[in-house]
C-alpha atoms as a PDB file:
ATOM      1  CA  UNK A   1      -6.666  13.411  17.723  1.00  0.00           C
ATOM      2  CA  UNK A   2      -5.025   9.990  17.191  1.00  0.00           C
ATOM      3  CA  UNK A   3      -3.002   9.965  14.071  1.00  0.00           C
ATOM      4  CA  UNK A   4      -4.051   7.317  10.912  1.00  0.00           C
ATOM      5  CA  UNK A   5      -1.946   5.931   8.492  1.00  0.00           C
ATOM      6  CA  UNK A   6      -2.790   7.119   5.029  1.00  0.00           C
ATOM      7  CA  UNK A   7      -0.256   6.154   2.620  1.00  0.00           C
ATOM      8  CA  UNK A   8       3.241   4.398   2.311  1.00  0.00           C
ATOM      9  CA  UNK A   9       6.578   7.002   0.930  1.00  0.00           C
ATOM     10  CA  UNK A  10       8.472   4.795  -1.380  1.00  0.00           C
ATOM     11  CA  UNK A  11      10.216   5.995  -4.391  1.00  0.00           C
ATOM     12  CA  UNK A  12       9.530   3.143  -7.205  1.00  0.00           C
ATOM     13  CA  UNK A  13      10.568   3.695 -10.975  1.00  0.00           C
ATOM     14  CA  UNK A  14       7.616   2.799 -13.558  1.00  0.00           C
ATOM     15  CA  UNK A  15       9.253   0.943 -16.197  1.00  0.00           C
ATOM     16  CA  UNK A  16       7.618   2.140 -19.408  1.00  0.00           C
ATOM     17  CA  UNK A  17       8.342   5.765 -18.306  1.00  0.00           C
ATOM     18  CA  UNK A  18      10.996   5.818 -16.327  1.00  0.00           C
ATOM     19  CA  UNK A  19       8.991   7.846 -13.948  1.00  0.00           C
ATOM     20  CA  UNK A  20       9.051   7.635 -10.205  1.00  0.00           C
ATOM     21  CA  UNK A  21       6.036   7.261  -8.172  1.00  0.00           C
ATOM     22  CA  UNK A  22       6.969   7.866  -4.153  1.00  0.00           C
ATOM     23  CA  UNK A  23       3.076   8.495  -2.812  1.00  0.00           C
ATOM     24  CA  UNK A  24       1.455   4.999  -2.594  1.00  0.00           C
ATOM     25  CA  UNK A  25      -2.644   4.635  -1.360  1.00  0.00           C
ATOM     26  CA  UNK A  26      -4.800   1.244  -1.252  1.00  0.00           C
ATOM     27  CA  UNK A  27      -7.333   1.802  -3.588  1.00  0.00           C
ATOM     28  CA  UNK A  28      -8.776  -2.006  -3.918  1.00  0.00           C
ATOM     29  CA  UNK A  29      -8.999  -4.821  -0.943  1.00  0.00           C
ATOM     30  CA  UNK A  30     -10.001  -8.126  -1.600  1.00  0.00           C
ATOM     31  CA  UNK A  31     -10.545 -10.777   1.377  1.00  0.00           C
ATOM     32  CA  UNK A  32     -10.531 -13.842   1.463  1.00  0.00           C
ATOM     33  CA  UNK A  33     -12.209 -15.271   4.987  1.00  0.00           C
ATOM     34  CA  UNK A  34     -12.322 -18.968   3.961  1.00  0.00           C
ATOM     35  CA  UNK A  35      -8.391 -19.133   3.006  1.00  0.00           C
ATOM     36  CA  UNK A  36      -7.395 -16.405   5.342  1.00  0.00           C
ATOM     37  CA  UNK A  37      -6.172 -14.317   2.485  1.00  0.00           C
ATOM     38  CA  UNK A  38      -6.075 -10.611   2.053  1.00  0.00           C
ATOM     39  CA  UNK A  39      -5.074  -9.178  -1.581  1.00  0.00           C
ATOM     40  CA  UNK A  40      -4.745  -5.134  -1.804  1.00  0.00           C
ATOM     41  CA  UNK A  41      -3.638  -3.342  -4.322  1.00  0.00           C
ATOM     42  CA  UNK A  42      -1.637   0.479  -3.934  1.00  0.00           C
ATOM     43  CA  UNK A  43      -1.660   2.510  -6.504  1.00  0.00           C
ATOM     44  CA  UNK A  44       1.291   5.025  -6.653  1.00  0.00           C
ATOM     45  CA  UNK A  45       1.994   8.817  -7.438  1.00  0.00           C
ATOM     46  CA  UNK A  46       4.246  10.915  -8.382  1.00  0.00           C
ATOM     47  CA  UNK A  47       3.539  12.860  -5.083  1.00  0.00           C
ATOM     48  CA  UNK A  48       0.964  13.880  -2.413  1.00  0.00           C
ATOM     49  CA  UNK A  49       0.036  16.356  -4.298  1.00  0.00           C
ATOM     50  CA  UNK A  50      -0.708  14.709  -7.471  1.00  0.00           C
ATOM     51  CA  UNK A  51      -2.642  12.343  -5.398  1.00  0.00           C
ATOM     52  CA  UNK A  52      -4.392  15.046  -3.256  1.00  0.00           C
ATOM     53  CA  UNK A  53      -5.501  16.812  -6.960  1.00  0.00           C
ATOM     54  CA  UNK A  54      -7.096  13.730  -8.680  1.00  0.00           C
ATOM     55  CA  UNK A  55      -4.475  13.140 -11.335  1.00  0.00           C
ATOM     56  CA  UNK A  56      -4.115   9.525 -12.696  1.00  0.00           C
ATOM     57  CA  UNK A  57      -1.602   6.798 -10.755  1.00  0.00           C
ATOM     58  CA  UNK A  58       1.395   5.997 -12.071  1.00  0.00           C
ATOM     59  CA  UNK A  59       1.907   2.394 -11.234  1.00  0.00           C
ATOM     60  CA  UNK A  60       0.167  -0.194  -9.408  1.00  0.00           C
ATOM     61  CA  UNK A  61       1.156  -2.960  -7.151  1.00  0.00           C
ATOM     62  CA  UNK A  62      -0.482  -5.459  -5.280  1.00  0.00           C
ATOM     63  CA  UNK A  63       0.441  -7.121  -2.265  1.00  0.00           C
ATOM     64  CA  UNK A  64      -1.032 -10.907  -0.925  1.00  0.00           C
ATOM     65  CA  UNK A  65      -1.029 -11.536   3.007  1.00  0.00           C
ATOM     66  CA  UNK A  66      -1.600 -15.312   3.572  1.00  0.00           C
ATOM     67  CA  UNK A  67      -3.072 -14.109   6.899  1.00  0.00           C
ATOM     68  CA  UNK A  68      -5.995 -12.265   8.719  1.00  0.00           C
ATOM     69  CA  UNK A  69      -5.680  -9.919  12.311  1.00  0.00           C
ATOM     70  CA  UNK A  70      -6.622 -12.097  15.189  1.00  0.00           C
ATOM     71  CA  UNK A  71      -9.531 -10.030  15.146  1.00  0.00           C
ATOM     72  CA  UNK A  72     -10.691 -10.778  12.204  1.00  0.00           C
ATOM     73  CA  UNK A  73     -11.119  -6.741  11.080  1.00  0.00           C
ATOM     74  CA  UNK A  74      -8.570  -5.989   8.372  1.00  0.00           C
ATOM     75  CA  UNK A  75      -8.296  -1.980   8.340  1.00  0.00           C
ATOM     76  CA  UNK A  76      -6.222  -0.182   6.190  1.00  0.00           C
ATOM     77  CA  UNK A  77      -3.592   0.661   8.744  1.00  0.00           C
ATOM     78  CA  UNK A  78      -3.206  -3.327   9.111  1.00  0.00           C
ATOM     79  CA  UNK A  79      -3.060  -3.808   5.636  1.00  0.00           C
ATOM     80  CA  UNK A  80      -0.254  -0.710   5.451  1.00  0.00           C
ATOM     81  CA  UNK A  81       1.800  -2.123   8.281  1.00  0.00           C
ATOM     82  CA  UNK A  82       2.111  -5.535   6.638  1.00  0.00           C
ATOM     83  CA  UNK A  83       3.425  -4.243   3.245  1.00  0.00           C
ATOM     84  CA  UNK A  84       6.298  -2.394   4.553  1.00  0.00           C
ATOM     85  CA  UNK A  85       7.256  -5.380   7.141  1.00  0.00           C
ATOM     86  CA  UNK A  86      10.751  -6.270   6.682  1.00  0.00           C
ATOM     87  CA  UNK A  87      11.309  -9.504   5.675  1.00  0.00           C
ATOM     88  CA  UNK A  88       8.034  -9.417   3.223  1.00  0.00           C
ATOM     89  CA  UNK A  89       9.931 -10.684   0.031  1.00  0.00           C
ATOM     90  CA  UNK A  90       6.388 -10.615  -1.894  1.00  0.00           C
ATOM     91  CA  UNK A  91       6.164  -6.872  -1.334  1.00  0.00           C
ATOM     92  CA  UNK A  92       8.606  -3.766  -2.945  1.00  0.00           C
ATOM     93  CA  UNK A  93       7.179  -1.991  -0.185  1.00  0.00           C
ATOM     94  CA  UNK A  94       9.290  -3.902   2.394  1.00  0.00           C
ATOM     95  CA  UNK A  95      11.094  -1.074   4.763  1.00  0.00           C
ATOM     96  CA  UNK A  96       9.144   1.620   3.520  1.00  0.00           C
ATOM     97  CA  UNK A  97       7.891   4.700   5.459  1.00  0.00           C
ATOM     98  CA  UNK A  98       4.901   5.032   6.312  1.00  0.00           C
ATOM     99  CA  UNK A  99       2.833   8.334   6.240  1.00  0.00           C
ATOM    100  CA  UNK A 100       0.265   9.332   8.708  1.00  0.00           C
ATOM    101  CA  UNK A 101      -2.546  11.941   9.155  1.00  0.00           C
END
């Protein structure tokens, strides 16, 4: 069974709490096919298992990718893949790991 990717490790510190969500999981995609735009937005957890048990996200981040797979099909592994991509200075998910399933 091929493996997917399912969410990005990161450890990022919520400012009004002080908090630290490290389990990250697009919840939201919106695509724009005329400007070749893709917006998605991760929401983040204070682990796998909070996320796994339905408790609320602790922060929320959105990423913007001023492009669209050659394909045309933007899948959530794409859309994973180019928010940790080093050099990505509009996303604090650059260098991240990813986590796969």
């Amino acid at each position: 069974m091929t493996k997917q990717v399912i969410a990005i490790n990161h450890e990022i510190e919520d400012e009004s709490t002080g908090a630290t969500a490290s389990h990250h999981v697009i919840e939201y995609v919106s695509i724009d096919y005329k400007f070749k735009t893709v917006t998605a937005t991760l929401n983040g957890y204070v682990s796998k298992k909070a996320y796994e048990a339905g408790r609320n996200p602790l922060c929320s981040h959105s990423i913007s990718v001023n492009a669209l797979p050659e394909d045309g099909e933007v899948s959530r592994a794409w859309l994973y893949s180019k928010a940790v991509e080093q050099g990505n200075e509009q996303s604090v998910f650059s260098g991240a790991e990813l986590v796969e399933a």
